[in-house]
N, C-alpha and C. Protein backbone atom coordinates (compact mmCIF):
# COMPACT_ATOMS: atom_id res chain seq x y z
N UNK A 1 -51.32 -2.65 12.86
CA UNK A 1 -50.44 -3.76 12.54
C UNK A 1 -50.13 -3.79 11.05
N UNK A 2 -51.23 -3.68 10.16
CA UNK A 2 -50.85 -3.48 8.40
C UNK A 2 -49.95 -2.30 8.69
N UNK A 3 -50.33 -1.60 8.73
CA UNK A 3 -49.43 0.11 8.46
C UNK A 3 -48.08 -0.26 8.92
N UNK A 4 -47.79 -0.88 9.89
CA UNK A 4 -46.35 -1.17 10.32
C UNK A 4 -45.90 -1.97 9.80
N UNK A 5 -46.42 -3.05 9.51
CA UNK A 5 -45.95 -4.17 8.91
C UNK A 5 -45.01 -3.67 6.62
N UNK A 6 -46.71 -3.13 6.47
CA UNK A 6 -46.39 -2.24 4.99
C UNK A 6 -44.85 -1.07 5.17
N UNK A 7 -45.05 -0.47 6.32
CA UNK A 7 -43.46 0.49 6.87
C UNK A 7 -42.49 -0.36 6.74
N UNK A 8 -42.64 -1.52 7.59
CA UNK A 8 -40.93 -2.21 7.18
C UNK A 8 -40.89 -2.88 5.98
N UNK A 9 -41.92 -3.22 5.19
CA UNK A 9 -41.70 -3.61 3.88
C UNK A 9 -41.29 -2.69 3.01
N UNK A 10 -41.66 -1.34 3.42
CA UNK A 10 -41.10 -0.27 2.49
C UNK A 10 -39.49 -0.06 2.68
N UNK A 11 -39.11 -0.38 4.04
CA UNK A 11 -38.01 0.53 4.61
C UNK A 11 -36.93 -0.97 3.82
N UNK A 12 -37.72 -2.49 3.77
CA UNK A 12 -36.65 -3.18 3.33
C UNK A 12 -36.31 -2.99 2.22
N UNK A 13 -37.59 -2.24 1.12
CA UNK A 13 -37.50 -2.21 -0.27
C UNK A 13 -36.06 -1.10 -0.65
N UNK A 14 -36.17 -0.28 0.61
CA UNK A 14 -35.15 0.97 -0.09
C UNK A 14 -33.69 0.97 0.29
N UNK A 15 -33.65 -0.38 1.03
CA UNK A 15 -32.60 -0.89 1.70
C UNK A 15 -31.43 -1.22 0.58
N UNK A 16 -30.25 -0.37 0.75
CA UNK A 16 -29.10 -0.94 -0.45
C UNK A 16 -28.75 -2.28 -0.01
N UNK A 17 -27.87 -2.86 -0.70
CA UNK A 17 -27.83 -4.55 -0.94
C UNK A 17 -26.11 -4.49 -0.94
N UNK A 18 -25.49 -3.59 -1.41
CA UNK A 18 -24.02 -3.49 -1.79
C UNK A 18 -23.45 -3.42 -0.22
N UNK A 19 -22.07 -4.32 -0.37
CA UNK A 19 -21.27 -4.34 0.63
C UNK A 19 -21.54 -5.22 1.83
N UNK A 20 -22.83 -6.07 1.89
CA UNK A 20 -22.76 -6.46 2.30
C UNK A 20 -22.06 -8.32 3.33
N UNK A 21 -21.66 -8.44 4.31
CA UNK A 21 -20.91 -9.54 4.65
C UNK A 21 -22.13 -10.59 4.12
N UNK A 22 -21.77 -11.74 4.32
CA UNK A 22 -22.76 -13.01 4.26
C UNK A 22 -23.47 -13.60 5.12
N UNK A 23 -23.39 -12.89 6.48
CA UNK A 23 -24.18 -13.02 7.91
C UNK A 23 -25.71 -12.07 7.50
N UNK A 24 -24.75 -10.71 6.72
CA UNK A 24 -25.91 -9.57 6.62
C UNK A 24 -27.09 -10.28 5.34
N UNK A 25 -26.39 -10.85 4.36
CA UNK A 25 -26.94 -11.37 3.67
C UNK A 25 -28.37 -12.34 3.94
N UNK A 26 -27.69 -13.16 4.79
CA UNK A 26 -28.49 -14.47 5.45
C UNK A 26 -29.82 -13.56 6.43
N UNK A 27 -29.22 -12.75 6.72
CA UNK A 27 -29.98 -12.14 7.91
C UNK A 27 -31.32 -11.36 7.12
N UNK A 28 -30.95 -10.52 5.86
CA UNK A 28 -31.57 -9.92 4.89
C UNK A 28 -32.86 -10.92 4.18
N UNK A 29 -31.99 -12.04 3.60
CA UNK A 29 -33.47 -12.92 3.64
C UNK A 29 -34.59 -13.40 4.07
N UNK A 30 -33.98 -13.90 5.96
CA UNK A 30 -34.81 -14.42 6.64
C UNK A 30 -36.17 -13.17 6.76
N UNK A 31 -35.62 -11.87 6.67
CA UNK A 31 -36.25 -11.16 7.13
C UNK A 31 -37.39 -10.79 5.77
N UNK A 32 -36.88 -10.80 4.66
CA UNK A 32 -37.67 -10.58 3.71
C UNK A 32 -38.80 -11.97 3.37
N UNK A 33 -38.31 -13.16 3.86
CA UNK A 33 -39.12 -14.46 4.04
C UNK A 33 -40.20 -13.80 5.56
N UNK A 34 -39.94 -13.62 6.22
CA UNK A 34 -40.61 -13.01 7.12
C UNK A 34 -41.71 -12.21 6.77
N UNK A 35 -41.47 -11.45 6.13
CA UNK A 35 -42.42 -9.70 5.50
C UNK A 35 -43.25 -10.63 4.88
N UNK A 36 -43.08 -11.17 3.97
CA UNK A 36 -43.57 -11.83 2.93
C UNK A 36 -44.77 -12.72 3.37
N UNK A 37 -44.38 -13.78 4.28
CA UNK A 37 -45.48 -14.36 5.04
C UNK A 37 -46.44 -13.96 6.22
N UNK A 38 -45.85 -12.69 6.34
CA UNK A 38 -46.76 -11.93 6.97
C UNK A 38 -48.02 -10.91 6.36
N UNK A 39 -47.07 -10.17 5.07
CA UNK A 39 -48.30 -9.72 4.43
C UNK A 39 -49.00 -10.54 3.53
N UNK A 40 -48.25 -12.00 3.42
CA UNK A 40 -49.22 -13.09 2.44
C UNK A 40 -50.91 -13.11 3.72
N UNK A 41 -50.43 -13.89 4.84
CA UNK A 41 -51.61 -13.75 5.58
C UNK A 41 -52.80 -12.71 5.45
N UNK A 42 -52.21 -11.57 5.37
CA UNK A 42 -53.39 -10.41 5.75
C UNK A 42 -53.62 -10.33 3.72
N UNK A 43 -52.87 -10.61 2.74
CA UNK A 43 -53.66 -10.90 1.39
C UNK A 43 -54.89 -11.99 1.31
N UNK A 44 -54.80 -13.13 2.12
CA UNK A 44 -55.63 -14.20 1.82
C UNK A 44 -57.05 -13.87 2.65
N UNK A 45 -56.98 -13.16 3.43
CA UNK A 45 -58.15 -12.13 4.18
C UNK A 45 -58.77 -11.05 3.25
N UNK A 46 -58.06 -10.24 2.74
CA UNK A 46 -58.54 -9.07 1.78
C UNK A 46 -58.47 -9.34 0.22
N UNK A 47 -57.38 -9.90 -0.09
CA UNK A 47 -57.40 -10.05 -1.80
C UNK A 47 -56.86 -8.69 -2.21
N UNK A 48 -56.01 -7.60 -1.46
CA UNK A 48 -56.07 -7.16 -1.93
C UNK A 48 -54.62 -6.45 -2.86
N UNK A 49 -54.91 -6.04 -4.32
CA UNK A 49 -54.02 -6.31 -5.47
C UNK A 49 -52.84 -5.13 -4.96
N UNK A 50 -52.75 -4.54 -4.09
CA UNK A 50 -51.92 -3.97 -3.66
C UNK A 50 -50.79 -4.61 -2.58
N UNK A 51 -51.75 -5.45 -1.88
CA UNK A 51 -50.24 -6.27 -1.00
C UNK A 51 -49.81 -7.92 -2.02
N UNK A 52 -50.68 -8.03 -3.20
CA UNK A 52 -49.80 -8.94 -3.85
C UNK A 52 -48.36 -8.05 -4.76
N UNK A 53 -48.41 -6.84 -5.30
CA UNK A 53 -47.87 -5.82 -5.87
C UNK A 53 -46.22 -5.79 -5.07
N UNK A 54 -46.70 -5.41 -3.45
CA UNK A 54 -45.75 -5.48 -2.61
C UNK A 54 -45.13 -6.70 -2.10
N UNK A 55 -45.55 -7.81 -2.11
CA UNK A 55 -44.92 -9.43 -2.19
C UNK A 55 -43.63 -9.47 -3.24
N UNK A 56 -44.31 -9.19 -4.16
CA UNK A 56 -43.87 -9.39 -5.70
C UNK A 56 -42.53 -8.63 -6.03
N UNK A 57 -42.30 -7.47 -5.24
CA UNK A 57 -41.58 -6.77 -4.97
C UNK A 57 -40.45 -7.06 -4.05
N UNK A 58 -40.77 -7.86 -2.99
CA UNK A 58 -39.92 -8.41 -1.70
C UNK A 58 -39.39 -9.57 -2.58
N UNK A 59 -39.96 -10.31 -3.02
CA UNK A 59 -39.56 -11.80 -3.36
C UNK A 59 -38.71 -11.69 -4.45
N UNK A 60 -38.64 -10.63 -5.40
CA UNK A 60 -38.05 -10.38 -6.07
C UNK A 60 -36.44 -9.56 -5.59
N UNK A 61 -36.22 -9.25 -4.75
CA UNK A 61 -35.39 -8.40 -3.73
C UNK A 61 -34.40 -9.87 -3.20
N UNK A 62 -35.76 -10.76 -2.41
CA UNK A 62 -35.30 -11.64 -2.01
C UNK A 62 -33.97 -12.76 -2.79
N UNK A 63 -34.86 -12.88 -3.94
CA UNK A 63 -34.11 -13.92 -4.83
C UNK A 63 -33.05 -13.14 -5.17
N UNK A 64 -32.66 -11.71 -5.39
CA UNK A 64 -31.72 -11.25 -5.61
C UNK A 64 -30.51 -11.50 -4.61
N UNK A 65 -30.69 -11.40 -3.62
CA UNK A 65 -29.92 -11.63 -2.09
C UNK A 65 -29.38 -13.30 -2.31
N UNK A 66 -30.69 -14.31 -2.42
CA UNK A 66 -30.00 -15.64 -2.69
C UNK A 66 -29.20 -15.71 -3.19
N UNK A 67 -29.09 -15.43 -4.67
CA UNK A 67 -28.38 -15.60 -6.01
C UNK A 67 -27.18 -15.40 -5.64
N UNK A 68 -27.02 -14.17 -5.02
CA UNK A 68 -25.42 -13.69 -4.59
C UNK A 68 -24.86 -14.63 -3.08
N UNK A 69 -25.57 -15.51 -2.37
CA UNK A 69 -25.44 -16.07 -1.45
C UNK A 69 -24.90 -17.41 -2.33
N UNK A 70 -25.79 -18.66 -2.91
CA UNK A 70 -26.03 -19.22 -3.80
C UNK A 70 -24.61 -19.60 -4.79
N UNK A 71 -23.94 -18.18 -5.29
CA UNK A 71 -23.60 -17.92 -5.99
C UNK A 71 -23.74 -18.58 -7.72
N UNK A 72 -22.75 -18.84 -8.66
CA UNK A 72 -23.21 -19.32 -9.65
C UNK A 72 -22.88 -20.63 -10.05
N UNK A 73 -24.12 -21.65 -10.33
CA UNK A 73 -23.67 -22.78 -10.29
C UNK A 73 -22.84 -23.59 -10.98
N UNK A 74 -21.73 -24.45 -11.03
CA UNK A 74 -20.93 -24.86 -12.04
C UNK A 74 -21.25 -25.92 -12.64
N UNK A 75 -21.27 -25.83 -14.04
CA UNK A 75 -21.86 -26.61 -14.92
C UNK A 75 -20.95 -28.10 -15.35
């Protein structure tokens, strides 16, 4: 279940971001909110500094996806 779980976190990491519609967008998050609380679980069991590394990585991916959803706010 880790090993697969760590596979689609890899496969989302290498995932391009360009071109996408705003369905794909929406869809891209939920899923990276997904990964995220899944390998948070199996961190609070082990501690270990390698699946916080890979969080840190998604969430950062993630907020990228918002931002362009989001877009920029007017002041």
């Amino acid at each position: 279940m880790t090993q697969d779980l760590l596979t689609k976190a890899e496969e989302f990491e290498n995932r391009k971001l360009s071109h996408m519609s705003t369905s794909d967008r929406v869809a891209a998050s939920r899923e990276a909110k997904k990964l995220i609380l899944s390998i948070n679980e199996i961190y609070k069991k082990t501690k270990d500094a390698g699946l916080m590394d890979i969080m840190k990585r998604l969430t950062e991916k993630k907020r990228k996806i918002e931002k362009r959803l989001n877009g920029t706010p007017l002041v």
